[in-house]
PDB file of N, CA and C in Angstrom:
ATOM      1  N   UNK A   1     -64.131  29.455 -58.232  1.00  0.00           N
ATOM      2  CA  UNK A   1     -62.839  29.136 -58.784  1.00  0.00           C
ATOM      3  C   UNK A   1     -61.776  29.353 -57.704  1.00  0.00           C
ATOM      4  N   UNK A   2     -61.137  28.194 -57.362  1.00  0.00           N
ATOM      5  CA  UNK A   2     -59.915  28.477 -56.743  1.00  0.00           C
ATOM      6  C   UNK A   2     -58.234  29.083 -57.183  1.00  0.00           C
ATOM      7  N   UNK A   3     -57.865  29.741 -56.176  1.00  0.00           N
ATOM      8  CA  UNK A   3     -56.647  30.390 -56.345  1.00  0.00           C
ATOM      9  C   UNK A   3     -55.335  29.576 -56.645  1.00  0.00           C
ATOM     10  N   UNK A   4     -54.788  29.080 -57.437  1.00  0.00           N
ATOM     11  CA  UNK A   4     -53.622  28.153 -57.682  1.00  0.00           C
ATOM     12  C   UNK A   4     -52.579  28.946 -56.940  1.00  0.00           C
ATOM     13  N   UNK A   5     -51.462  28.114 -56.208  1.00  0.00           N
ATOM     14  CA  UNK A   5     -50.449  28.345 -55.427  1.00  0.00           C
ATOM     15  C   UNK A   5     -49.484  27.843 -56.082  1.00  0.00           C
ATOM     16  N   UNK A   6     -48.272  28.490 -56.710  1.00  0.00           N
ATOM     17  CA  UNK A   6     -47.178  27.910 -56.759  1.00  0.00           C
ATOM     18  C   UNK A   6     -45.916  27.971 -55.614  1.00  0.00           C
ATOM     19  N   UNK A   7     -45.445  26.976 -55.337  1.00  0.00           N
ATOM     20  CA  UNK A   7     -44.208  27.013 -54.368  1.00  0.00           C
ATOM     21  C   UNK A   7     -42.781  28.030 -55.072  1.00  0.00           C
ATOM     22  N   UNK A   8     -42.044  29.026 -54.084  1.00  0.00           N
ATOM     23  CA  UNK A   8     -40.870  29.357 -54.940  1.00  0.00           C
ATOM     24  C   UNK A   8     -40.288  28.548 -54.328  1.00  0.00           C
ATOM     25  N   UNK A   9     -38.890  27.748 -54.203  1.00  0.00           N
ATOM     26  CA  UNK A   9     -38.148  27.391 -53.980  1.00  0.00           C
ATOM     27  C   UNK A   9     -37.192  28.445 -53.291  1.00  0.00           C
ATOM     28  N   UNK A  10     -36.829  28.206 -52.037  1.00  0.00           N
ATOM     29  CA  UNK A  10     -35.519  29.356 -51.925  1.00  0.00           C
ATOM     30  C   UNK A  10     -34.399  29.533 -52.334  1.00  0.00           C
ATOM     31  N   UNK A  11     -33.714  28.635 -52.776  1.00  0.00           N
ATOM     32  CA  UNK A  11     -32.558  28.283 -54.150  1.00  0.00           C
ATOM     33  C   UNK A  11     -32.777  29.421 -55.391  1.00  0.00           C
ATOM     34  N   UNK A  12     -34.260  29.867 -55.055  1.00  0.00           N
ATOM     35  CA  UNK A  12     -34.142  30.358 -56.551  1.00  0.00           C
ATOM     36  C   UNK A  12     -33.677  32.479 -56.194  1.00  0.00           C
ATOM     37  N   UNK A  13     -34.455  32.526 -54.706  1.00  0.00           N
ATOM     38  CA  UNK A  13     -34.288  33.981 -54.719  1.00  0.00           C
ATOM     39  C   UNK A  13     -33.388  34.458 -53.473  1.00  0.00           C
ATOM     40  N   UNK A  14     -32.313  33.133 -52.986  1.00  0.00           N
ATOM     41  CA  UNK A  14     -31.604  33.540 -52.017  1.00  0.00           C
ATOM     42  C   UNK A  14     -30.426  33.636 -52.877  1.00  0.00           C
ATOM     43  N   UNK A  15     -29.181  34.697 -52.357  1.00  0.00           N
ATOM     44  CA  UNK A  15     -28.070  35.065 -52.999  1.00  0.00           C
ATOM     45  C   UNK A  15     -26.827  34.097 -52.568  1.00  0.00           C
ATOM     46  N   UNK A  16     -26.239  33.760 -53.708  1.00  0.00           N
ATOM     47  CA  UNK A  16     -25.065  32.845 -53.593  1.00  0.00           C
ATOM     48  C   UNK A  16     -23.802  33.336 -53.046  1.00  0.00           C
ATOM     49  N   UNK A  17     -23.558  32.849 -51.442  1.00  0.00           N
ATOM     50  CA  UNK A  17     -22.727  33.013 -51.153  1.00  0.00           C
ATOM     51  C   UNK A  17     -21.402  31.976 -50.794  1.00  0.00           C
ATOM     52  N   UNK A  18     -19.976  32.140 -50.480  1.00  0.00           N
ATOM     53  CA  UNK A  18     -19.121  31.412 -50.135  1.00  0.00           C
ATOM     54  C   UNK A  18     -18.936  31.884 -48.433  1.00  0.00           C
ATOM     55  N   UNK A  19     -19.310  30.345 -47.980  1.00  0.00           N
ATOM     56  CA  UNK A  19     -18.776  30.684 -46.878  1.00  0.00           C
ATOM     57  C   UNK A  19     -19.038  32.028 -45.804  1.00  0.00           C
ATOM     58  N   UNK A  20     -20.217  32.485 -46.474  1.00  0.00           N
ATOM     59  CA  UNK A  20     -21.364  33.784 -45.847  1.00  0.00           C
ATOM     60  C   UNK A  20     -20.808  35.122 -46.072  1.00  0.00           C
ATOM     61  N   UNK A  21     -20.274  35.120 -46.763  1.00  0.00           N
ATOM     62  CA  UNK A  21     -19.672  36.298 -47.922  1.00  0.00           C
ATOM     63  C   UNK A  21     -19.896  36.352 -49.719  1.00  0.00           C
ATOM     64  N   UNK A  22     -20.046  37.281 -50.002  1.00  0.00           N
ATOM     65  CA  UNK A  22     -19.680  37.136 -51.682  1.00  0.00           C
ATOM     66  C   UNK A  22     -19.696  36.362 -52.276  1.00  0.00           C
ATOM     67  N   UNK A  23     -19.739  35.910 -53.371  1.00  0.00           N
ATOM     68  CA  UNK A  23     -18.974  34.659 -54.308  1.00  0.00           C
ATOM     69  C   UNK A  23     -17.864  35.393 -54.471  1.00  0.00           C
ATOM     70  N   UNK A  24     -18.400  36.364 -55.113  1.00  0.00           N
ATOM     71  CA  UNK A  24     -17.137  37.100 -55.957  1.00  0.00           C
ATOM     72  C   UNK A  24     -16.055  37.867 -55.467  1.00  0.00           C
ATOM     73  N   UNK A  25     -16.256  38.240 -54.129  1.00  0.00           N
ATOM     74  CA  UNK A  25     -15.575  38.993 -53.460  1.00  0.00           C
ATOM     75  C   UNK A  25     -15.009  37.804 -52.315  1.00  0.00           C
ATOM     76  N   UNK A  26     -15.583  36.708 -52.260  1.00  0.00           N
ATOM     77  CA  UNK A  26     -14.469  35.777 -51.235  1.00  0.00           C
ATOM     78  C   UNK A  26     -13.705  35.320 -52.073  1.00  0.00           C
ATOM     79  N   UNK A  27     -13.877  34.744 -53.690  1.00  0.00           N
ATOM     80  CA  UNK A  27     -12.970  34.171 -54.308  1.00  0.00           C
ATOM     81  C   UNK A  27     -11.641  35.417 -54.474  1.00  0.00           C
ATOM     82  N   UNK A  28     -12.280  36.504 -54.919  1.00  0.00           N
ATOM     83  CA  UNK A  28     -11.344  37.376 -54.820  1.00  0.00           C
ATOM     84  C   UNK A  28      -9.823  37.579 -53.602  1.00  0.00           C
ATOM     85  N   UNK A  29     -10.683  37.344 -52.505  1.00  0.00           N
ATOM     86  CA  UNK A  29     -10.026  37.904 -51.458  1.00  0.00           C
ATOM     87  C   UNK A  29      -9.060  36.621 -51.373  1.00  0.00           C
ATOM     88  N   UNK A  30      -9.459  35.320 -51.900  1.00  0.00           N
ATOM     89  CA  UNK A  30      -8.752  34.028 -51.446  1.00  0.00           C
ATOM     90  C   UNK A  30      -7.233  33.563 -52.646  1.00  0.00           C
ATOM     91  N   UNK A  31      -7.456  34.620 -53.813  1.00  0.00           N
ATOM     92  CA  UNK A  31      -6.526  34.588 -54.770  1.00  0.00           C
ATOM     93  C   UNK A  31      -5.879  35.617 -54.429  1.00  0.00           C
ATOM     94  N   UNK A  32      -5.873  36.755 -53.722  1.00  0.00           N
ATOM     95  CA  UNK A  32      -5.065  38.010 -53.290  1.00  0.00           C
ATOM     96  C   UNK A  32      -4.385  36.893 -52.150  1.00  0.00           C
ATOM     97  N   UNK A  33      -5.360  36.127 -51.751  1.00  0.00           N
ATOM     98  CA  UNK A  33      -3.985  35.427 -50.170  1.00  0.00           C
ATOM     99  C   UNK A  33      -3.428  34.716 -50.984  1.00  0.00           C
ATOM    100  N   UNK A  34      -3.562  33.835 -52.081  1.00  0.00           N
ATOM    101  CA  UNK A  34      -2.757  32.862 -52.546  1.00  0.00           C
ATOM    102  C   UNK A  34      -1.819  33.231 -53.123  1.00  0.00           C
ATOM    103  N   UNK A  35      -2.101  34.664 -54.023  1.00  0.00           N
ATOM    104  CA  UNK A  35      -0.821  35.236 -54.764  1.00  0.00           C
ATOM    105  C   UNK A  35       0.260  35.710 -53.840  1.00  0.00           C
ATOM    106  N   UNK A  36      -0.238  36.465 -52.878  1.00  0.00           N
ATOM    107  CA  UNK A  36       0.978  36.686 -51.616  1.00  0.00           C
ATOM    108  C   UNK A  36       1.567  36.123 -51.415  1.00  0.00           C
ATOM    109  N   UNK A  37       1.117  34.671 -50.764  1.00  0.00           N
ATOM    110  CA  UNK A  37       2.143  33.472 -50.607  1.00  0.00           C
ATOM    111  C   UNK A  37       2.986  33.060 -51.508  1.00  0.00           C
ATOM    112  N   UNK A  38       1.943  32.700 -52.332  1.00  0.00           N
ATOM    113  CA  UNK A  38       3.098  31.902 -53.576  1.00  0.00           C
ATOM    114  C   UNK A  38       3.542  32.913 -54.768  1.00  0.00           C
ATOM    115  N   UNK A  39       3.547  33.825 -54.739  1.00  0.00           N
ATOM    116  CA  UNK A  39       3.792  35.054 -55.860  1.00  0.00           C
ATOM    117  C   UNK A  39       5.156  35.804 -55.077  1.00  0.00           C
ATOM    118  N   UNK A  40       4.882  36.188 -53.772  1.00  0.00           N
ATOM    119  CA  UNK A  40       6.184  37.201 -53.035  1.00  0.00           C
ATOM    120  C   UNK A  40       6.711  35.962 -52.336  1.00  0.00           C
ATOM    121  N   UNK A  41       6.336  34.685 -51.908  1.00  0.00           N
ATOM    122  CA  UNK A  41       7.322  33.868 -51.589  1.00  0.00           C
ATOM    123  C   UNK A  41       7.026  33.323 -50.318  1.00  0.00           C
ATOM    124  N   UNK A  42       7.432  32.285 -50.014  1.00  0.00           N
ATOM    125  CA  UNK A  42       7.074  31.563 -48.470  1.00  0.00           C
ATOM    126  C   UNK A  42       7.934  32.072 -47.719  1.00  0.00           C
ATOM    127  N   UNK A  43       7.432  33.235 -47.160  1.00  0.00           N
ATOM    128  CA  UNK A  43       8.138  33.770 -45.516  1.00  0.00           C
ATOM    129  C   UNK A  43       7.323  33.880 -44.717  1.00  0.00           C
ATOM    130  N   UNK A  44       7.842  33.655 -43.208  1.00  0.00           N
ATOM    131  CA  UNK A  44       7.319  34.141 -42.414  1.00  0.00           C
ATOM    132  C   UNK A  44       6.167  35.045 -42.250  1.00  0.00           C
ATOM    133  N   UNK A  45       7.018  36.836 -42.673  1.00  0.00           N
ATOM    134  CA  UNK A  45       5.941  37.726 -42.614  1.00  0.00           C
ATOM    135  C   UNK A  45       4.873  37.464 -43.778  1.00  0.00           C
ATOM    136  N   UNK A  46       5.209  37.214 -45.115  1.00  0.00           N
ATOM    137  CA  UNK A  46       4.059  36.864 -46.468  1.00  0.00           C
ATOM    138  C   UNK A  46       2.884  35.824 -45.571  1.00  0.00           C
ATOM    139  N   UNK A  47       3.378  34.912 -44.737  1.00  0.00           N
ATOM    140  CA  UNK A  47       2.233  33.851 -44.185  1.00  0.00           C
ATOM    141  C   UNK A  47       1.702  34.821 -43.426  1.00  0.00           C
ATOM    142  N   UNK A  48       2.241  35.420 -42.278  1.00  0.00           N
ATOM    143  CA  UNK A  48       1.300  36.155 -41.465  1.00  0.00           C
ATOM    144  C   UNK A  48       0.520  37.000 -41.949  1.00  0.00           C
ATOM    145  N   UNK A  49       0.927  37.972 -43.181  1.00  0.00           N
ATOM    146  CA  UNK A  49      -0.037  38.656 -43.820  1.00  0.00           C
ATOM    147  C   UNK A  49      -0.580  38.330 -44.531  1.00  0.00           C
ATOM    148  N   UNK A  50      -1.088  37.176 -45.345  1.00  0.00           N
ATOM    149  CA  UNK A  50      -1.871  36.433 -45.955  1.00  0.00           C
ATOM    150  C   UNK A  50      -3.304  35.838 -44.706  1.00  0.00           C
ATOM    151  N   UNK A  51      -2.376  34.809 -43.680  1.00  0.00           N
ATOM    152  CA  UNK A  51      -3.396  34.878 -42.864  1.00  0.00           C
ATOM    153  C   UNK A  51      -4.047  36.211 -42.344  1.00  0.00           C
ATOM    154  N   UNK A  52      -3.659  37.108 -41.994  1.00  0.00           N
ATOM    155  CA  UNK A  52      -4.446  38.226 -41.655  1.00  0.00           C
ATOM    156  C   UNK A  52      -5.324  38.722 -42.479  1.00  0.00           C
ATOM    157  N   UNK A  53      -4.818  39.133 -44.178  1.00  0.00           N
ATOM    158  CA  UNK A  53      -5.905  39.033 -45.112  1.00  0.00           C
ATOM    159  C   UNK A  53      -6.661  38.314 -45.117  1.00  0.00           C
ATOM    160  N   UNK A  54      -6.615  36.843 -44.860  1.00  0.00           N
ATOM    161  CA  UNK A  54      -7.441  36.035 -45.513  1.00  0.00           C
ATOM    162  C   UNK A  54      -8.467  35.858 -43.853  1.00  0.00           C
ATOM    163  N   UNK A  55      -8.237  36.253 -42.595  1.00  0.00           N
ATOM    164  CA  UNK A  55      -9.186  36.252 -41.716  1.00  0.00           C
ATOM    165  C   UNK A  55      -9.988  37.654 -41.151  1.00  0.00           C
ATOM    166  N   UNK A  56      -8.925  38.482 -41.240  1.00  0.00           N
ATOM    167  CA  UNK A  56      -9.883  39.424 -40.776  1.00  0.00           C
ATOM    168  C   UNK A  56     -10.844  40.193 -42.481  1.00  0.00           C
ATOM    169  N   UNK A  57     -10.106  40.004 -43.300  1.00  0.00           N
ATOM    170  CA  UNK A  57     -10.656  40.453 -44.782  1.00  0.00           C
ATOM    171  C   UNK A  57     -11.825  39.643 -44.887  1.00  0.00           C
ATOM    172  N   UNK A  58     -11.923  37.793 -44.685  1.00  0.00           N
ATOM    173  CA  UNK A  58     -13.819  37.383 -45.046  1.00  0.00           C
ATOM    174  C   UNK A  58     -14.412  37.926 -43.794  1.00  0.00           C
ATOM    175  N   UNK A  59     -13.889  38.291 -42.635  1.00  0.00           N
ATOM    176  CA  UNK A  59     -14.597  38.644 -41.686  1.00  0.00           C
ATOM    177  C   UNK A  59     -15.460  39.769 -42.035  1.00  0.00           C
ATOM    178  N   UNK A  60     -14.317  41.049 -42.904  1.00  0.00           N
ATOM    179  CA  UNK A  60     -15.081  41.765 -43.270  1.00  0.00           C
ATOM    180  C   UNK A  60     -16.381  41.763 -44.600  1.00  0.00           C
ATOM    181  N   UNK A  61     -15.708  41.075 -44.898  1.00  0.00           N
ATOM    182  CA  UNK A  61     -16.815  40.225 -46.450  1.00  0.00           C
ATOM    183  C   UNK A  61     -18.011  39.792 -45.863  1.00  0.00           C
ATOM    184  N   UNK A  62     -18.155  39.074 -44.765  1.00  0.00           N
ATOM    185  CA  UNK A  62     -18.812  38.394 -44.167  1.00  0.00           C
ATOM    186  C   UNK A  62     -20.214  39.737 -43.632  1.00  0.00           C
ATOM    187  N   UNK A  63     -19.280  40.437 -42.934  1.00  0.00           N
ATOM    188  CA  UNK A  63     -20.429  41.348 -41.875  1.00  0.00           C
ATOM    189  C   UNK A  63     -21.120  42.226 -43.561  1.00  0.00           C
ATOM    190  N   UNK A  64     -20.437  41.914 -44.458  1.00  0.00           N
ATOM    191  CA  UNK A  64     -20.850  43.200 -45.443  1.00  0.00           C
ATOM    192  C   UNK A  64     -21.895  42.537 -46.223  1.00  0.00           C
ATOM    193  N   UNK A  65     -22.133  41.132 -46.397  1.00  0.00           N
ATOM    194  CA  UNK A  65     -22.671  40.061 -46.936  1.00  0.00           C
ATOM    195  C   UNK A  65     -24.160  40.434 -45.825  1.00  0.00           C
ATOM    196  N   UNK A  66     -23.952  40.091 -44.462  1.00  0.00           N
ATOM    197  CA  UNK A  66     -24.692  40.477 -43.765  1.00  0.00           C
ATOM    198  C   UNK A  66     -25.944  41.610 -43.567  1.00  0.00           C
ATOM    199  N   UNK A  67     -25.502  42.697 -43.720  1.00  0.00           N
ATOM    200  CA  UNK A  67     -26.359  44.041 -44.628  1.00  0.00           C
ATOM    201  C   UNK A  67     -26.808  43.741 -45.680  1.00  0.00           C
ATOM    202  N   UNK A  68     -26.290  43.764 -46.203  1.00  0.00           N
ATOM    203  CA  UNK A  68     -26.544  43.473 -47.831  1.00  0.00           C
ATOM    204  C   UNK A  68     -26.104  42.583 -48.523  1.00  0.00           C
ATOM    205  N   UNK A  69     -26.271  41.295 -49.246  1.00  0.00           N
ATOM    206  CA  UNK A  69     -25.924  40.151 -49.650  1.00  0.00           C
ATOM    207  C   UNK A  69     -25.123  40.484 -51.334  1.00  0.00           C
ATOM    208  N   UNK A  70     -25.974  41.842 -52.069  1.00  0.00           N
ATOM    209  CA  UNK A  70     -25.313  42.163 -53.219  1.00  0.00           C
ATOM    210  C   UNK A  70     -24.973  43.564 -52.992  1.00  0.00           C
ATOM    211  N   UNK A  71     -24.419  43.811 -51.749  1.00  0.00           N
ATOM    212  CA  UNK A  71     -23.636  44.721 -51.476  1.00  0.00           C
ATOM    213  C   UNK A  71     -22.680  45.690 -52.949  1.00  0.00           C
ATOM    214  N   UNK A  72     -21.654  44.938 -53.609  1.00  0.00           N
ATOM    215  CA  UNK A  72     -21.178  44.709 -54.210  1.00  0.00           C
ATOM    216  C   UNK A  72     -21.417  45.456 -55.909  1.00  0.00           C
ATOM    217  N   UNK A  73     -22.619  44.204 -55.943  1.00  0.00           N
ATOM    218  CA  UNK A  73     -23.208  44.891 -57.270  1.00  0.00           C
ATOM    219  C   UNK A  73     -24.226  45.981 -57.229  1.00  0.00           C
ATOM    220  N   UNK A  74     -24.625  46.884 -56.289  1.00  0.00           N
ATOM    221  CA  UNK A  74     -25.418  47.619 -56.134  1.00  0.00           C
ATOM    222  C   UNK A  74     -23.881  48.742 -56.151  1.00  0.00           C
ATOM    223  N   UNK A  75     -22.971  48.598 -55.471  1.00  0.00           N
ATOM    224  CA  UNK A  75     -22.167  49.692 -55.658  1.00  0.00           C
ATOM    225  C   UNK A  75     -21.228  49.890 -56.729  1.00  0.00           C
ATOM    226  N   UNK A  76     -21.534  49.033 -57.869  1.00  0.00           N
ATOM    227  CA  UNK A  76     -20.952  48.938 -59.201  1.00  0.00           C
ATOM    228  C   UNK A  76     -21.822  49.998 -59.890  1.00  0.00           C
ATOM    229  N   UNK A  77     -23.635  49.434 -59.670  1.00  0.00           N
ATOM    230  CA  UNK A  77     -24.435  49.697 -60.311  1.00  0.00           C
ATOM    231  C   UNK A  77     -24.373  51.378 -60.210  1.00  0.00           C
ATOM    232  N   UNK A  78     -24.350  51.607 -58.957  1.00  0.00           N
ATOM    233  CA  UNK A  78     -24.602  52.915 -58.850  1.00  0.00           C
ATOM    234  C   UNK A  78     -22.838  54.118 -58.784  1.00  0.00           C
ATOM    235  N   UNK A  79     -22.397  53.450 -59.576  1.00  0.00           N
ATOM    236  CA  UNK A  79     -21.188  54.264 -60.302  1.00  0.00           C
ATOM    237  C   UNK A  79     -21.806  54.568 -61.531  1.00  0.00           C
ATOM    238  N   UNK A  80     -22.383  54.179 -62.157  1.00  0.00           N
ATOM    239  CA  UNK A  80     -22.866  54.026 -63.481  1.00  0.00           C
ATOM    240  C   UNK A  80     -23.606  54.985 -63.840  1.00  0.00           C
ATOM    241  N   UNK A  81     -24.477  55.844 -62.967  1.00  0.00           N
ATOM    242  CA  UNK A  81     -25.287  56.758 -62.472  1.00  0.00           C
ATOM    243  C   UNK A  81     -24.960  58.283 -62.528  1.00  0.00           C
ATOM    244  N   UNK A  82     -25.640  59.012 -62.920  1.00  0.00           N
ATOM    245  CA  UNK A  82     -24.857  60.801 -62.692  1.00  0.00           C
ATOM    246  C   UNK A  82     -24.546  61.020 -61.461  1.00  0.00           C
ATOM    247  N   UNK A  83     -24.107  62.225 -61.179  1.00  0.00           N
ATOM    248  CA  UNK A  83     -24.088  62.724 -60.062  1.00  0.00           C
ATOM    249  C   UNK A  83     -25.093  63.413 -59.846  1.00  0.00           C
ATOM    250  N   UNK A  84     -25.566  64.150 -60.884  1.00  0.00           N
ATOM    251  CA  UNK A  84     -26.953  65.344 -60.851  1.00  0.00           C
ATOM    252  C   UNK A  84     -27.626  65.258 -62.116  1.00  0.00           C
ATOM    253  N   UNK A  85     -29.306  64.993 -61.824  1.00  0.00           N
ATOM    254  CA  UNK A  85     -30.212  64.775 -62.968  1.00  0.00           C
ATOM    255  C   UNK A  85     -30.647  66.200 -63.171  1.00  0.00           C
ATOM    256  N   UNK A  86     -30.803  66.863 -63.786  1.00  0.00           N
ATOM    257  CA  UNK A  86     -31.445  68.557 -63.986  1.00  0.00           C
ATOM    258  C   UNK A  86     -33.213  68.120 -63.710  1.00  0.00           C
ATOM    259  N   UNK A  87     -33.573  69.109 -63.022  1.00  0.00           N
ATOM    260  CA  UNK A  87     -35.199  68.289 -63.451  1.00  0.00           C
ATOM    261  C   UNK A  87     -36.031  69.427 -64.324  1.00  0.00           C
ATOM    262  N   UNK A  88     -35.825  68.809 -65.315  1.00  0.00           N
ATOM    263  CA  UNK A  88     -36.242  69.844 -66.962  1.00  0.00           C
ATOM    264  C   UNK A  88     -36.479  68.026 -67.677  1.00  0.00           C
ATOM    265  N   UNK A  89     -37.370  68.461 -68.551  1.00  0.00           N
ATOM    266  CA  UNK A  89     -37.571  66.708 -69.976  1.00  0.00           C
ATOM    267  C   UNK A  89     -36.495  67.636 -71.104  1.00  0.00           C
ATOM    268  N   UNK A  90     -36.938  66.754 -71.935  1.00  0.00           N
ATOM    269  CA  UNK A  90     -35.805  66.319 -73.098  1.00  0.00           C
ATOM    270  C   UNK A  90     -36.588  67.501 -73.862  1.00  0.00           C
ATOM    271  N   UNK A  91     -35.899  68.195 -74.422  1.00  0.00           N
ATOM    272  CA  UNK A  91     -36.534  69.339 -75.413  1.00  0.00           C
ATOM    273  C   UNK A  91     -37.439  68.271 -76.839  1.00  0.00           C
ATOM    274  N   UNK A  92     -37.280  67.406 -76.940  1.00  0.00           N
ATOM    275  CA  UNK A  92     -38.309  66.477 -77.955  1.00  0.00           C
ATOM    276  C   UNK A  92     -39.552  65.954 -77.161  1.00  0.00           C
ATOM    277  N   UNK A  93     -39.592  66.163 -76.006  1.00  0.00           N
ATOM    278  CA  UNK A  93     -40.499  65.717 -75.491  1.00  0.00           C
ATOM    279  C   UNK A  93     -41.845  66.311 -75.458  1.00  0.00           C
ATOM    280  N   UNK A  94     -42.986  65.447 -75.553  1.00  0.00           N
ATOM    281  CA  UNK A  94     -44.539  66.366 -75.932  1.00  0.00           C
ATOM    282  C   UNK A  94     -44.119  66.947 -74.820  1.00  0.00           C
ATOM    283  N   UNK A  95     -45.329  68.359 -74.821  1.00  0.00           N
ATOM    284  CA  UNK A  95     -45.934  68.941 -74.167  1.00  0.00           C
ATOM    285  C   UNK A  95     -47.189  68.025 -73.089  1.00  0.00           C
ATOM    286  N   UNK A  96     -46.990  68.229 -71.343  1.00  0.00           N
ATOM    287  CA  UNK A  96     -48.001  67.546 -70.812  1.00  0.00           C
ATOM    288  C   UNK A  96     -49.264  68.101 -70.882  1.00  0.00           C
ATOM    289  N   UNK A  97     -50.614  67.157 -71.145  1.00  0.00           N
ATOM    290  CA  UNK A  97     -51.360  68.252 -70.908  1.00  0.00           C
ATOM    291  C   UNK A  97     -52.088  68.965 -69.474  1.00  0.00           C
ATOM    292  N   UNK A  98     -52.815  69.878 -69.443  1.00  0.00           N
ATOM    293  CA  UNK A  98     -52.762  70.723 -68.268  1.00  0.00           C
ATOM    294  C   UNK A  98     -54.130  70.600 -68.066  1.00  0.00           C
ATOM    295  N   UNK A  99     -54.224  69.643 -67.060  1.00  0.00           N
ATOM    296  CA  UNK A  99     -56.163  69.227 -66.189  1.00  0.00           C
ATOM    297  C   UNK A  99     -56.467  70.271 -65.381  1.00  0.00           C
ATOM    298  N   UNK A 100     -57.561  71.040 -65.475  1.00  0.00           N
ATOM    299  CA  UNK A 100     -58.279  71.826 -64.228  1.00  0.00           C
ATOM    300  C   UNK A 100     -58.196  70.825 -63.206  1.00  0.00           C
ATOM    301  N   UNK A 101     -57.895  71.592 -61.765  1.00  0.00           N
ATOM    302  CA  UNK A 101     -58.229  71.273 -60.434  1.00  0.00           C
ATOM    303  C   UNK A 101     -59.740  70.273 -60.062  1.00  0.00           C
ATOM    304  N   UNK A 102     -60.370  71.385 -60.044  1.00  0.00           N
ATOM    305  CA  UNK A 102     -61.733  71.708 -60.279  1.00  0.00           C
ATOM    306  C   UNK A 102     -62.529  71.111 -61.621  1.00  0.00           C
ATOM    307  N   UNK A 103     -63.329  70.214 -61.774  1.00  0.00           N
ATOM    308  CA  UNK A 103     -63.396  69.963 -63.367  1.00  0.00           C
ATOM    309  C   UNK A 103     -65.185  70.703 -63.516  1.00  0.00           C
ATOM    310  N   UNK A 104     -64.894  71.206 -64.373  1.00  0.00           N
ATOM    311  CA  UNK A 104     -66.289  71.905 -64.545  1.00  0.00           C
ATOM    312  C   UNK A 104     -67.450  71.016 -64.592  1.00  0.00           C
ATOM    313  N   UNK A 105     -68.422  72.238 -64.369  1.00  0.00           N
ATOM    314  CA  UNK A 105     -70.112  71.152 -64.152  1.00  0.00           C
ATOM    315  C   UNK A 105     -70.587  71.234 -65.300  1.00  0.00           C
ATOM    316  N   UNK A 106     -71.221  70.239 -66.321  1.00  0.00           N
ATOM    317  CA  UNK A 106     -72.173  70.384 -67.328  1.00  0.00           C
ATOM    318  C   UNK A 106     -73.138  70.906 -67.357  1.00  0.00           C
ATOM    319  N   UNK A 107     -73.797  71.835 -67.440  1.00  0.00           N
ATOM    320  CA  UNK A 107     -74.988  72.786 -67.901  1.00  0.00           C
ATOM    321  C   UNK A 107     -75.667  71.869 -69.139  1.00  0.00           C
ATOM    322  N   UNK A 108     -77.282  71.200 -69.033  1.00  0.00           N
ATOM    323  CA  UNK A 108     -77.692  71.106 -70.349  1.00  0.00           C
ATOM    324  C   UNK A 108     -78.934  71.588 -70.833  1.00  0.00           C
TER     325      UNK A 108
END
C-alpha cells in the first residue's frame, strides 16, 4: 500500500502581511499618519512627522515582522497569562497513583 501525499499550499500557512509588516499593525500605523495630517492639519511640521511615522515606524513593523511574523498576537496572548503558577493541583483533584521504581518479581 502506498503512502498518499497531499500538497499544502503556502497561502494556507504563511502569515498575512502588508507590505512585510503586520496587517494589523501597518494598517494601524497608516491611520495614525493619516489622522495627523488630516486631523491636526496640513503643516509643514504635521507632514514631516507623519512622514517620519509613517517611514521609520513600518521600518520598525517591518524588522519586527521579520523575527516574528505574529509578533503581535503572541504578545497579546501572553498578557492573558499569570505572572506565577503555584506548583500544587487543584484540591478536587484525584490523588496520583504511586508506581514502585523497581517493580517486583512474581514468585509462583
Amino acid at each position: 500500500m502506498e503512502l498518499q501525499r497531499t500538497p499544502i499550499h503556502q497561502s494556507l500557512v504563511r502569515p498575512i502581511l502588508l507590505a512585510g509588516a503586520e496587517r494589523r499593525l501597518a494598517i494601524l500605523n497608516w491611520l495614525f499618519m493619516a489622522a495627523l495630517i488630516f486631523g491636526v492639519g496640513l503643516h509643514l511640521y504635521t507632514l514631516a512627522l507623519a512622514t517620519l511615522l509613517g517611514t521609520v515606524g513600518h521600518w520598525g513593523l517591518r524588522q519586527a515582522a521579520k523575527f516574528d511574523p505574529q509578533l503581535s498576537e503572541v504578545y497579546v496572548r501572553h498578557l492573558h497569562y499569570q505572572r506565577f503558577y503555584p506548583p500544587r493541583a487543584d484540591v478536587t483533584a484525584p490523588v496520583a497513583p504511586i508506581h514502585p521504581a523497581v517493580p517486583q518479581i512474581r514468585r509462583y
